[in-house]
C-alpha atoms as a PDB file:
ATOM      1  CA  UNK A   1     -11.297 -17.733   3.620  1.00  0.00           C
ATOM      2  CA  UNK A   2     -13.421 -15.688   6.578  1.00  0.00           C
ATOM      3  CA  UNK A   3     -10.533 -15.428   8.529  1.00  0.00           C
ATOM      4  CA  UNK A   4      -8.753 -14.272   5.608  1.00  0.00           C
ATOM      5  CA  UNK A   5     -11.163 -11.447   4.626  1.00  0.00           C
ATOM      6  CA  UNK A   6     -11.038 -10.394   8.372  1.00  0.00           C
ATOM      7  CA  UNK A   7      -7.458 -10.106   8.860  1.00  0.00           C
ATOM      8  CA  UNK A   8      -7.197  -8.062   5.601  1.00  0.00           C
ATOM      9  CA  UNK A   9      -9.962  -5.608   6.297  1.00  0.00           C
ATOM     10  CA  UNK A  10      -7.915  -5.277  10.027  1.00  0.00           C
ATOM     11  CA  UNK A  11      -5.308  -3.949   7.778  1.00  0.00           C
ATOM     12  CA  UNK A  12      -7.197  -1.752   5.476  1.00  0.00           C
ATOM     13  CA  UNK A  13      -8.284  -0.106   8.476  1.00  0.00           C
ATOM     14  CA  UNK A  14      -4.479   0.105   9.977  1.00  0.00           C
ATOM     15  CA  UNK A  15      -3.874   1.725   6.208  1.00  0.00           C
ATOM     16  CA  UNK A  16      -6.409   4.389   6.385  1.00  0.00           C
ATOM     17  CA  UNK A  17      -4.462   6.281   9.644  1.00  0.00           C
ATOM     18  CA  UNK A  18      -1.175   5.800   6.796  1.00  0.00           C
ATOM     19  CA  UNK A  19      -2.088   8.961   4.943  1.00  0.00           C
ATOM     20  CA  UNK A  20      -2.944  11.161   8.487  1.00  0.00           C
ATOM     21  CA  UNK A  21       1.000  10.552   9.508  1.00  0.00           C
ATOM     22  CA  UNK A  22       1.820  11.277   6.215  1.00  0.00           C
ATOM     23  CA  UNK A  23       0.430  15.219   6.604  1.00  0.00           C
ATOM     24  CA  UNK A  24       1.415  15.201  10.672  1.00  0.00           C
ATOM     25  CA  UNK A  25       4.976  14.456   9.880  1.00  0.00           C
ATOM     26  CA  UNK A  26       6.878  17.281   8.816  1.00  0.00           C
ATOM     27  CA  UNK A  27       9.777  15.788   7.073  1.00  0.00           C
ATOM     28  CA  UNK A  28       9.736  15.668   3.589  1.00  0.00           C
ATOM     29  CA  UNK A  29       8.402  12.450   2.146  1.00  0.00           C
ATOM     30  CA  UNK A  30      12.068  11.444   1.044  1.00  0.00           C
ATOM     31  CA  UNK A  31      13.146  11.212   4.367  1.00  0.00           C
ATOM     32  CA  UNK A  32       9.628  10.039   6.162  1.00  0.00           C
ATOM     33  CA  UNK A  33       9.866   6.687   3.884  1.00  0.00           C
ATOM     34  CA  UNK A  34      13.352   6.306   4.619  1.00  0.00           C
ATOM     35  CA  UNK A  35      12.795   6.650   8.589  1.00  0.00           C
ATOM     36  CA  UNK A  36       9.775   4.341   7.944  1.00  0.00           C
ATOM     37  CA  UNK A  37      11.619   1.494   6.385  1.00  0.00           C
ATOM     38  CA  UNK A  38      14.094   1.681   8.752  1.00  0.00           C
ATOM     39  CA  UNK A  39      12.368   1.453  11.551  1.00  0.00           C
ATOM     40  CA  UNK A  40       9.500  -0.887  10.912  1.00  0.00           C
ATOM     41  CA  UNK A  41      12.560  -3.219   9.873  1.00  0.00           C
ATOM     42  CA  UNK A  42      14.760  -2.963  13.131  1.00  0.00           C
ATOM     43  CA  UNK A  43      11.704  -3.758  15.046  1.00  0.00           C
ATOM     44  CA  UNK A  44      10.697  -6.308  13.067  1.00  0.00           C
ATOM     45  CA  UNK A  45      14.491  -7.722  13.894  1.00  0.00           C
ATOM     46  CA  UNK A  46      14.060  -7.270  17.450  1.00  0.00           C
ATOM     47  CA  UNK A  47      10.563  -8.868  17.745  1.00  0.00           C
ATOM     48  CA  UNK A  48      11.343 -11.855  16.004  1.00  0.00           C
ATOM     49  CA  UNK A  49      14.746 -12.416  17.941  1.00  0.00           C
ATOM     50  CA  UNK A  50      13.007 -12.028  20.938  1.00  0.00           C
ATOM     51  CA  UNK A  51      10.681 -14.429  20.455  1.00  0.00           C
ATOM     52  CA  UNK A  52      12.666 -16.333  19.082  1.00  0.00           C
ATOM     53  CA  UNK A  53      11.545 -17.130  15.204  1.00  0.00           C
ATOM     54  CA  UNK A  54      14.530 -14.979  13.893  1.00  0.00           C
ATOM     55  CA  UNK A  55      15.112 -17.325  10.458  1.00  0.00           C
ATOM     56  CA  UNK A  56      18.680 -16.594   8.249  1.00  0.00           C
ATOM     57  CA  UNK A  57      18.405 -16.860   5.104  1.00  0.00           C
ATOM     58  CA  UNK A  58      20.320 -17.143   1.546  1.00  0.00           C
ATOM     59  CA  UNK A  59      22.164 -13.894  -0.042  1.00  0.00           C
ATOM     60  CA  UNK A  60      20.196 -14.734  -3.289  1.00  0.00           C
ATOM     61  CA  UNK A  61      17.011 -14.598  -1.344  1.00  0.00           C
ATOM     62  CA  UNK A  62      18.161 -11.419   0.709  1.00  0.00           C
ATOM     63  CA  UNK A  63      19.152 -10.215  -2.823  1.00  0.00           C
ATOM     64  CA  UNK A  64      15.281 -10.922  -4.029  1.00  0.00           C
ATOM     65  CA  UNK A  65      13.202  -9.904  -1.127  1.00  0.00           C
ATOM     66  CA  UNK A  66      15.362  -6.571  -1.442  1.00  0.00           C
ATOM     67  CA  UNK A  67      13.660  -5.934  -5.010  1.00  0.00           C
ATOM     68  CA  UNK A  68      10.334  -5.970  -3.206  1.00  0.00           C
ATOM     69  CA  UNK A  69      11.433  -3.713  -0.220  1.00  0.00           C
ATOM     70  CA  UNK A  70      12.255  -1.389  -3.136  1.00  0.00           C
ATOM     71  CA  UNK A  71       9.441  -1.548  -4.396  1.00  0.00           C
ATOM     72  CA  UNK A  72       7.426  -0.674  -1.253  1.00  0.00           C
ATOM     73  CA  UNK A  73      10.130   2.066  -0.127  1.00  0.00           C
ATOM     74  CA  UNK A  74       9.792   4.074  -3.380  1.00  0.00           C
ATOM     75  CA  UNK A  75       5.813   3.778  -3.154  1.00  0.00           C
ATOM     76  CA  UNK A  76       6.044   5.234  -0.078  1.00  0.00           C
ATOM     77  CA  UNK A  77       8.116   8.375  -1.240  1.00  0.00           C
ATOM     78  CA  UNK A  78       5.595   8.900  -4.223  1.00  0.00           C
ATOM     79  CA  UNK A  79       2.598   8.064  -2.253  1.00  0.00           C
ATOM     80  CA  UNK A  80       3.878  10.966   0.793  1.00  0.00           C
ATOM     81  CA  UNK A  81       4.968  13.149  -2.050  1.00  0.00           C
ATOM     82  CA  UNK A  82       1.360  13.056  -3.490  1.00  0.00           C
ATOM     83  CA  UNK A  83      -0.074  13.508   0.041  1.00  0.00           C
ATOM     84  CA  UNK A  84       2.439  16.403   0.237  1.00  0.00           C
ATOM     85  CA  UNK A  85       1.975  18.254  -2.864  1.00  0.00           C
ATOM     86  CA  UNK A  86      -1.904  18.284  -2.531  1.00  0.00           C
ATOM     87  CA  UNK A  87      -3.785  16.617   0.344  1.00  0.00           C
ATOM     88  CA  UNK A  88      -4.652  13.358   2.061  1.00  0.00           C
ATOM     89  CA  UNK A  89      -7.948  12.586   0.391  1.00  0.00           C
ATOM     90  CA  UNK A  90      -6.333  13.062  -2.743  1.00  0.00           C
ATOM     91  CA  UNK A  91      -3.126  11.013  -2.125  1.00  0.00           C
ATOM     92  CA  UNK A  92      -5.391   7.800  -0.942  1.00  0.00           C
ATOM     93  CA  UNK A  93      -7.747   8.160  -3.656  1.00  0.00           C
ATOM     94  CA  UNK A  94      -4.938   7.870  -6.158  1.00  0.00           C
ATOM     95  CA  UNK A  95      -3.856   4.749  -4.474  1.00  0.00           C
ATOM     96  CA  UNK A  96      -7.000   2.696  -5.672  1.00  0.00           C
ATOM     97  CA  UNK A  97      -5.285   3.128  -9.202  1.00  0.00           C
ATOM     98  CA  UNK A  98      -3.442  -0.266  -7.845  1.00  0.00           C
ATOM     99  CA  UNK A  99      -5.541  -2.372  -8.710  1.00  0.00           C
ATOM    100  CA  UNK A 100      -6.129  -1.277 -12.368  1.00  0.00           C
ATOM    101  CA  UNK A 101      -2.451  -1.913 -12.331  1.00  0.00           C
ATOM    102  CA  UNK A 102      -2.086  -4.971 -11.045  1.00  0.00           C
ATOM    103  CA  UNK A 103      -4.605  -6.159 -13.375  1.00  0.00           C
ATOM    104  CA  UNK A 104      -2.267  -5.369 -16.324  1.00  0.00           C
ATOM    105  CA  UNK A 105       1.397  -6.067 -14.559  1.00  0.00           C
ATOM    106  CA  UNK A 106      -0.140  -9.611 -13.041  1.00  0.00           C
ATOM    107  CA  UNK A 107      -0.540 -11.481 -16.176  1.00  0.00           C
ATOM    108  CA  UNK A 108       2.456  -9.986 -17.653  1.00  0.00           C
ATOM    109  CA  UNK A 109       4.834 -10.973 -14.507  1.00  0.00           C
ATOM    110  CA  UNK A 110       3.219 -14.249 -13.792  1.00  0.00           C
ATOM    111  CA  UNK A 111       2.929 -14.861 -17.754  1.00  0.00           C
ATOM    112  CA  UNK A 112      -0.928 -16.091 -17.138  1.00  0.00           C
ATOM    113  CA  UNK A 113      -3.611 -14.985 -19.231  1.00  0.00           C
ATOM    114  CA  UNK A 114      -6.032 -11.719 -18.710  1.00  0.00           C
ATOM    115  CA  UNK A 115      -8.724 -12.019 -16.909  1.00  0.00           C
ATOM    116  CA  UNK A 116     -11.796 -10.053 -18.158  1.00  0.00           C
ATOM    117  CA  UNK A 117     -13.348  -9.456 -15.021  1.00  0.00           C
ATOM    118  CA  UNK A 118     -10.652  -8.094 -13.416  1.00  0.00           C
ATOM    119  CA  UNK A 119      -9.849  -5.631 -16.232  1.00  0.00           C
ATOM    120  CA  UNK A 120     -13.587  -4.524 -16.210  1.00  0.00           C
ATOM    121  CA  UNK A 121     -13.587  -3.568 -12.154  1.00  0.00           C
ATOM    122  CA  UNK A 122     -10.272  -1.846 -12.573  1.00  0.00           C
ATOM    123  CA  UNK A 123     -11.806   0.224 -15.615  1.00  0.00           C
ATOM    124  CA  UNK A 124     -14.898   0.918 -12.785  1.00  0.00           C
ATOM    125  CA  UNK A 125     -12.075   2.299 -10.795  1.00  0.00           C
ATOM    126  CA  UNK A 126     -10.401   4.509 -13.126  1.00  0.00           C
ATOM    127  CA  UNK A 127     -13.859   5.670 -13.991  1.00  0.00           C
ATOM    128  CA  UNK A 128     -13.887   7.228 -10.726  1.00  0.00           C
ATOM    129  CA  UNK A 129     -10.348   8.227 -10.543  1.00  0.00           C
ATOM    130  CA  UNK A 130     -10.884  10.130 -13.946  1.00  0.00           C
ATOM    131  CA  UNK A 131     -14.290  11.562 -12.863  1.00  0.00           C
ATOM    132  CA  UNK A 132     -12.774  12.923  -9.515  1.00  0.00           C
ATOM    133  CA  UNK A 133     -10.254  14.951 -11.298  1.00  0.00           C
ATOM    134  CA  UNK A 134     -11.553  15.816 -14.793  1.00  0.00           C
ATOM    135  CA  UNK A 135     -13.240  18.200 -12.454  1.00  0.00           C
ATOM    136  CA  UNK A 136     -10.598  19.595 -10.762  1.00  0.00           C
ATOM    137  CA  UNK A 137      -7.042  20.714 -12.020  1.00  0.00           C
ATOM    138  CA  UNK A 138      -5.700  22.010  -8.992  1.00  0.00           C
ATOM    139  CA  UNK A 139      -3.635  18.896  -7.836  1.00  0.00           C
ATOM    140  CA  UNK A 140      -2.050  17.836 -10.984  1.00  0.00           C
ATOM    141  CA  UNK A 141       1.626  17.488  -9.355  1.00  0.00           C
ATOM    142  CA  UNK A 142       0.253  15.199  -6.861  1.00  0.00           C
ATOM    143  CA  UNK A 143      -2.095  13.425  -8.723  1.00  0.00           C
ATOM    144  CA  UNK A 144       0.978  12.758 -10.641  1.00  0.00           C
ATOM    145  CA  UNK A 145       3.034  11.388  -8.343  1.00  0.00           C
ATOM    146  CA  UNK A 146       0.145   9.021  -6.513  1.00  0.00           C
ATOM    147  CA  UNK A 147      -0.796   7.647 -10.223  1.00  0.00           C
ATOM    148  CA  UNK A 148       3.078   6.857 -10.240  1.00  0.00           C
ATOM    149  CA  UNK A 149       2.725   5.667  -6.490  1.00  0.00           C
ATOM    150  CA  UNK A 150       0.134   3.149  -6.866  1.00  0.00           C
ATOM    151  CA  UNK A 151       1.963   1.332  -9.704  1.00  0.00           C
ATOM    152  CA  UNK A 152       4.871   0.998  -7.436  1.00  0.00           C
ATOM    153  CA  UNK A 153       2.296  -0.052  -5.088  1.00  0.00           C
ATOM    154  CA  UNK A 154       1.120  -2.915  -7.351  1.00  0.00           C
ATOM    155  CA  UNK A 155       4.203  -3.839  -8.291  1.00  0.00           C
ATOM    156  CA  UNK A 156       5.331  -4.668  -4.763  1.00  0.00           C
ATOM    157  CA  UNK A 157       1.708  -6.497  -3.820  1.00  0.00           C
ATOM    158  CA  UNK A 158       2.879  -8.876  -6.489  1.00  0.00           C
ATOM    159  CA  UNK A 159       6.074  -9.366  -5.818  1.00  0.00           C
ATOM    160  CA  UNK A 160       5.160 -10.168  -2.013  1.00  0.00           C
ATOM    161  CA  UNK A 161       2.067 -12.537  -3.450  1.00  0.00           C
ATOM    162  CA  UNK A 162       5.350 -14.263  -4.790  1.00  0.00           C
ATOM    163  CA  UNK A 163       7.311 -14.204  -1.783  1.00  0.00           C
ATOM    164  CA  UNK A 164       4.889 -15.293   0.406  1.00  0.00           C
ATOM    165  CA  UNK A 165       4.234 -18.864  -0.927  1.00  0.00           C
ATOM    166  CA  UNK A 166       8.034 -19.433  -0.185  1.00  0.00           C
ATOM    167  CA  UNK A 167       8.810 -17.642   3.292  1.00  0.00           C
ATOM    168  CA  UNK A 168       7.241 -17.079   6.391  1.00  0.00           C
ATOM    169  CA  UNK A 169       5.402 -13.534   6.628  1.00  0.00           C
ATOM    170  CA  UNK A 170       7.408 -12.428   9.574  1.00  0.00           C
ATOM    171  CA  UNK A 171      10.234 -13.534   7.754  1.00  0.00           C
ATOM    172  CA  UNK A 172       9.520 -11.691   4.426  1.00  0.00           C
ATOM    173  CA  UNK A 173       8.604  -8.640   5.618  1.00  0.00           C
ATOM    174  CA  UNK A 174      11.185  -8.220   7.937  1.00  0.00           C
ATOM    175  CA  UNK A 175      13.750  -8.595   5.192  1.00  0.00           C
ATOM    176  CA  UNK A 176      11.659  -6.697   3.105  1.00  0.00           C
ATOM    177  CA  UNK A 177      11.890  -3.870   5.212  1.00  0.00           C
ATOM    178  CA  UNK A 178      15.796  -4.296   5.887  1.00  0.00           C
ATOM    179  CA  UNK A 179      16.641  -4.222   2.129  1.00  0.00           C
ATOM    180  CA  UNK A 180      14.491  -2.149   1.272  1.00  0.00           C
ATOM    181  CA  UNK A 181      16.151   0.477   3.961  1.00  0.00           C
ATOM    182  CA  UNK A 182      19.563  -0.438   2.218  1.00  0.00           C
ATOM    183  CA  UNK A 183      18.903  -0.208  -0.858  1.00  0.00           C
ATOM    184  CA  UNK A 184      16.901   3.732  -0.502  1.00  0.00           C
ATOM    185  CA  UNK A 185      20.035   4.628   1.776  1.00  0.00           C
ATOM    186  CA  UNK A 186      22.163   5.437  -1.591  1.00  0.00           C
ATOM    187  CA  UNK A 187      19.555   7.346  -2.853  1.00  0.00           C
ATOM    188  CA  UNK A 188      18.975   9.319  -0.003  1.00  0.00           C
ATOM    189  CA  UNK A 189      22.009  11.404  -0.813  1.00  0.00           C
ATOM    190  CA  UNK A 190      20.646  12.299  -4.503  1.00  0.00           C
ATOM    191  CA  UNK A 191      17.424  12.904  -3.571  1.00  0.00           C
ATOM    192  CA  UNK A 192      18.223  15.414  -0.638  1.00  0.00           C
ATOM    193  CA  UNK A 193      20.619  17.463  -4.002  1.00  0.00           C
ATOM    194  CA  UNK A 194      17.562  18.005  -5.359  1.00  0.00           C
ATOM    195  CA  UNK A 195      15.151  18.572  -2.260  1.00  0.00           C
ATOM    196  CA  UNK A 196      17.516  19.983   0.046  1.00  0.00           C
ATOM    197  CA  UNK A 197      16.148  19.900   3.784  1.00  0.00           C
ATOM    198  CA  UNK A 198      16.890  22.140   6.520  1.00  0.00           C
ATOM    199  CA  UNK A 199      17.856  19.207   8.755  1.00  0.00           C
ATOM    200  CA  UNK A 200      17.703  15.559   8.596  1.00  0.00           C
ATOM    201  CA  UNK A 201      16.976  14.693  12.406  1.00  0.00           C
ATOM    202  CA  UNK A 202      12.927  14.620  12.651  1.00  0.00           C
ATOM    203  CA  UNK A 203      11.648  16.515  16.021  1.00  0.00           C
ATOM    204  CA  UNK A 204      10.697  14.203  19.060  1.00  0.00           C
ATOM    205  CA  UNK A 205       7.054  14.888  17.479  1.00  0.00           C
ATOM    206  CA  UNK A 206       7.908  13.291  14.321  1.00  0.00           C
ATOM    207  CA  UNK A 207      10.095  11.001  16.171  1.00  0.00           C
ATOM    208  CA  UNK A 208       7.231   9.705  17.952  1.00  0.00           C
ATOM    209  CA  UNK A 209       4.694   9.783  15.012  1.00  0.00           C
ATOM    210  CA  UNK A 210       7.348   7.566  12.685  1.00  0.00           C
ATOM    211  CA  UNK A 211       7.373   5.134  15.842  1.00  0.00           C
ATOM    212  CA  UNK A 212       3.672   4.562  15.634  1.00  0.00           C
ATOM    213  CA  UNK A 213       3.711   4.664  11.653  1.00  0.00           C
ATOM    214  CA  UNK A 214       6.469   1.773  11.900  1.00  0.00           C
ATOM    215  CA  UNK A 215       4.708  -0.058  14.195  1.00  0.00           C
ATOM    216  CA  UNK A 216       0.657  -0.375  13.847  1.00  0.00           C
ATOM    217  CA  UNK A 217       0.914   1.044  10.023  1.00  0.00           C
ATOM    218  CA  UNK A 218       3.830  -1.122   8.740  1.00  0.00           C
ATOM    219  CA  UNK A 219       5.009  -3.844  10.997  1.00  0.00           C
ATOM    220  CA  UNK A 220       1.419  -5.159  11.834  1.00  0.00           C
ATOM    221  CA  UNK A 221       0.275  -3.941   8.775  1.00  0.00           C
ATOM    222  CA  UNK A 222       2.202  -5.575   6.018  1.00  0.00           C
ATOM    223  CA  UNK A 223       2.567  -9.083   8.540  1.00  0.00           C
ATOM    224  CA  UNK A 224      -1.134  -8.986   7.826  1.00  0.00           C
ATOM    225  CA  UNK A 225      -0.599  -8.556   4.248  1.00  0.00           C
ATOM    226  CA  UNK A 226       1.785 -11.064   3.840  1.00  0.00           C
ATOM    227  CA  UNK A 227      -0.655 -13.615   5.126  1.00  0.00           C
ATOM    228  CA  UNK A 228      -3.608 -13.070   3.504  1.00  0.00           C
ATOM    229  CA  UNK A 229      -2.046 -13.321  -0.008  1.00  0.00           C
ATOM    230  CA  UNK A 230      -1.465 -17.351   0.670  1.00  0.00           C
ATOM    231  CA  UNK A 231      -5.183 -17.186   0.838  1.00  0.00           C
ATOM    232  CA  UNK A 232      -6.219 -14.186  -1.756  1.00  0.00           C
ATOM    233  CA  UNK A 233      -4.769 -12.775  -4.790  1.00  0.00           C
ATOM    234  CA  UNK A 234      -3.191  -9.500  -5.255  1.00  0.00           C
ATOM    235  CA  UNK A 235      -5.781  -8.423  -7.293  1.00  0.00           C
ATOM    236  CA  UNK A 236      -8.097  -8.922  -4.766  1.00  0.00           C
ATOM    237  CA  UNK A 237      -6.040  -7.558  -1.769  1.00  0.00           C
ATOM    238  CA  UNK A 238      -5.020  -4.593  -4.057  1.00  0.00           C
ATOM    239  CA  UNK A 239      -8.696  -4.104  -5.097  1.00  0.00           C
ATOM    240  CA  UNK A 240      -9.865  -4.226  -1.271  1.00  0.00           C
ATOM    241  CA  UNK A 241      -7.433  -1.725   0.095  1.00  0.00           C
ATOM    242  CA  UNK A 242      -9.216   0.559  -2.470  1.00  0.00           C
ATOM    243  CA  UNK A 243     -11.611   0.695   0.496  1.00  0.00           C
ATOM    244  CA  UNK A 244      -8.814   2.491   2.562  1.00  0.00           C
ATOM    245  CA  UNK A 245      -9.804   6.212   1.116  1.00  0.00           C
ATOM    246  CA  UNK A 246     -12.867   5.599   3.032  1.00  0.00           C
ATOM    247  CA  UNK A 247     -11.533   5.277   6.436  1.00  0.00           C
ATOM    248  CA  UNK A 248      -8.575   8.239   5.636  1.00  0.00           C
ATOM    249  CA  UNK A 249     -10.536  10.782   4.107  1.00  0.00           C
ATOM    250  CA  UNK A 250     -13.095  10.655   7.380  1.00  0.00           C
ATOM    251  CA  UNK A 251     -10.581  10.756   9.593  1.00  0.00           C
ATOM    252  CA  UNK A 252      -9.155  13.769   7.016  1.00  0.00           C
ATOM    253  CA  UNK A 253     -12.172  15.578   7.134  1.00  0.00           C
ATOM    254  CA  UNK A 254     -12.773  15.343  10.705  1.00  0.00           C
ATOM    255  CA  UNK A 255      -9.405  16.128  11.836  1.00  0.00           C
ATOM    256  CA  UNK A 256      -8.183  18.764   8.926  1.00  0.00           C
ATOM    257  CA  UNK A 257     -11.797  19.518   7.637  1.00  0.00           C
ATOM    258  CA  UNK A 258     -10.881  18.448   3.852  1.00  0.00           C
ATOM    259  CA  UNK A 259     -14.611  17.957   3.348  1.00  0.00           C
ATOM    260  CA  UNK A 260     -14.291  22.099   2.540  1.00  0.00           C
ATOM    261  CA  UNK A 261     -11.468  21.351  -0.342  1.00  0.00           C
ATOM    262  CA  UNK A 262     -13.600  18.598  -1.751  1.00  0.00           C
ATOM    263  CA  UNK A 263     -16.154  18.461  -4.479  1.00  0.00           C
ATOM    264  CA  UNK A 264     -19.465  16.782  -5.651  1.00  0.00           C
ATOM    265  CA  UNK A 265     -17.252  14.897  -8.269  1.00  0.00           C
ATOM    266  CA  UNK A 266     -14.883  13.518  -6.023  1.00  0.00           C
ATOM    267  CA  UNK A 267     -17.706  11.239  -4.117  1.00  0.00           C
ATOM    268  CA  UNK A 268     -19.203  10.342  -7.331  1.00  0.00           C
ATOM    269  CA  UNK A 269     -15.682   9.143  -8.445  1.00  0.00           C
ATOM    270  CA  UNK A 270     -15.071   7.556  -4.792  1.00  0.00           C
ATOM    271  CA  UNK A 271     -18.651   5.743  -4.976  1.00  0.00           C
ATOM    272  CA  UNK A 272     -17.547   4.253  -7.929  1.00  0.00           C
ATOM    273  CA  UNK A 273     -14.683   2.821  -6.500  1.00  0.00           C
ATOM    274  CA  UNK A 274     -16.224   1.438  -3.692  1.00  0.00           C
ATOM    275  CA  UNK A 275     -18.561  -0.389  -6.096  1.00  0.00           C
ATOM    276  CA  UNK A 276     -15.995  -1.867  -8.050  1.00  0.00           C
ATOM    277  CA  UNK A 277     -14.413  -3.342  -4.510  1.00  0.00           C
ATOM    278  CA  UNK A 278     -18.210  -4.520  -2.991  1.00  0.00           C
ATOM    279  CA  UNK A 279     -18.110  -6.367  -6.643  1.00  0.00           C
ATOM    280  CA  UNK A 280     -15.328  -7.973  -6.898  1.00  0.00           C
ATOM    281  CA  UNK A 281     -15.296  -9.326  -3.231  1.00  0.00           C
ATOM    282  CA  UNK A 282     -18.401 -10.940  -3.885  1.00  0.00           C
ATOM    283  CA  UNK A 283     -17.154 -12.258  -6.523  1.00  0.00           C
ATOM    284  CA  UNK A 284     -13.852 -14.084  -4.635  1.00  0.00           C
ATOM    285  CA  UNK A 285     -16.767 -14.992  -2.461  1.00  0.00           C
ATOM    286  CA  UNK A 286     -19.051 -16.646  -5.137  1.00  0.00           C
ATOM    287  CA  UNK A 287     -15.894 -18.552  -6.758  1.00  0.00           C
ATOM    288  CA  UNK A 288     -14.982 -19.494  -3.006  1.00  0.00           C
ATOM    289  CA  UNK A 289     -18.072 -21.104  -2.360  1.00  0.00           C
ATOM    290  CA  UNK A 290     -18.438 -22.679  -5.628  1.00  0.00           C
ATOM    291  CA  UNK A 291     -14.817 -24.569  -5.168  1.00  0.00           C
ATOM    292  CA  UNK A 292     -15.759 -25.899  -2.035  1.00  0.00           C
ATOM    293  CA  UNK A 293     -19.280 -27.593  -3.198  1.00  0.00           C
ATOM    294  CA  UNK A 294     -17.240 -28.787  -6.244  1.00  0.00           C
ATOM    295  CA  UNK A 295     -14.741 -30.255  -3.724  1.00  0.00           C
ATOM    296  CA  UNK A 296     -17.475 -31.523  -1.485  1.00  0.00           C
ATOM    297  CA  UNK A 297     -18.894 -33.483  -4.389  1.00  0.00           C
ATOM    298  CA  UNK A 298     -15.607 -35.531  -5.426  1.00  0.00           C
END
């Protein structure tokens, strides 16, 4: 379970540079998620046939890991589009809604019962979420659109908690990535109609940035993910990366001095968030520890 925690607060802090290539990429979010998924999934391919753990798979099971690289492709666009349409801080803060989500879309998908704890450290969260912008109006598009990302969000951390008691993590993610890339190609098409770009080949710059995005921020990333969940739930993983806002919004303020946009209610809201994570990880721990002097007893 240590090893666990560790690897997934490795990729909370791999997260938190997510949001600063999301405002140094100048391609519209549309077209940054595409590049993204395409990308991180092609090297994926090429690391795993190098070394040789490259593992085929059933069309049905293509077919269903696809689903979840849908999922994670069109949080992506929503989550960029949020960044986009107001700022980092806000963008990542929006994210911790996931967990409040998951809480409600988990027992519904897995058909499992409610669990009351759960719904009581999400409802901490969206305490903070609603006292962060109750006070301020001015990002209402993009608070829209990373509400609408982090339900996307927590609908792929579920689907992947699925996936991952059934493949290997390489293996889902890669796959993940590949359909995922397929099945946002058709939609590139409709979505450039309606947000019509002035070219669709990203500067070296941006070329560069995406590299390092698909690389340390998706490959490694989401391979880290992937394993953790045969250890903790989504909840819990979802609820933890709520801890990612921390690590982006210094690294906003310090390199695009945010701090100066922000106000007294957004760290209120954002302490409140952190609360609800330092809770519930004790928590996993308590239960954790309790299991194991049960088991040591029998």
């Amino acid at each position: 379970m240590k090893q666990a925690f560790i690897k997934l607060h490795i990729a909370i802090v791999l997260a938190g540079f997510t949001g600063i290539f999301g405002k140094l990429i100048t391609v519209n979010e549309g077209l940054l998620s595409w590049y993204r998924i395409w990308l991180a999934g092609i090297l994926m391919l090429l690391i795993l046939a190098a070394t040789k753990k490259l593992e085929r798979i059933a069309f049905r099971d293509f077919a269903r890991i696809s689903l979840t690289g849908l999922f994670l492709g069109m949080h992506w666009i929503f989550f960029y589009g949020s960044i986009k349409y107001s700022n980092i801080s806000v963008g990542v803060v929006c994210f911790s809604l996931a967990g409040f989500f998951t809480a409600i879309f988990s027992p519904l998908i897995n058909r499992r019962a409610f669990v009351l704890s759960e719904l009581l450290l999400s409802l901490l969260t969206l305490l903070g979420i609603a006292l962060i912008f109750s006070f301020d109006a001015r990002y209402r598009i993009g608070i829209t659109l990373g509400v609408i990302s982090s339900a996307l969000g927590s609908l792929y951390m579920i689907s992947n908690e699925r996936l991952a008691h059934s493949f290997k993590s390489e293996t889902a993610t890669m796959y993940a990535m590949l359909g995922g890339g397929i099945a946002l190609t058709p939609l590139m098409p409709l979505y450039g109609y309606f947000f019509p770009v002035e070219t669709l080949i990203p500067s070296w710059s941006d070329l560069g940035y995406l590299l390092l995005l698909a690389f340390f921020c998706t490959v490694v990333l989401y391979m880290l993910q992937t394993q953790v969940l045969r250890r903790i739930s989504a909840f819990t993983v979802n609820l933890s990366l709520n801890l990612e806002p921390v690590y982006t919004i210094i690294l906003a303020i310090l390199i695009y001095h945010e701090n100066k946009e922000l106000r007294w209610s957004f760290y209120l809201g954002l302490a409140l968030i952190i609360l609800s994570v330092v809770l519930q990880m004790l928590h996993v721990m308590r239960a954790h520890r309790a299991g194991s002097a049960v088991a040591g007893t029998r």
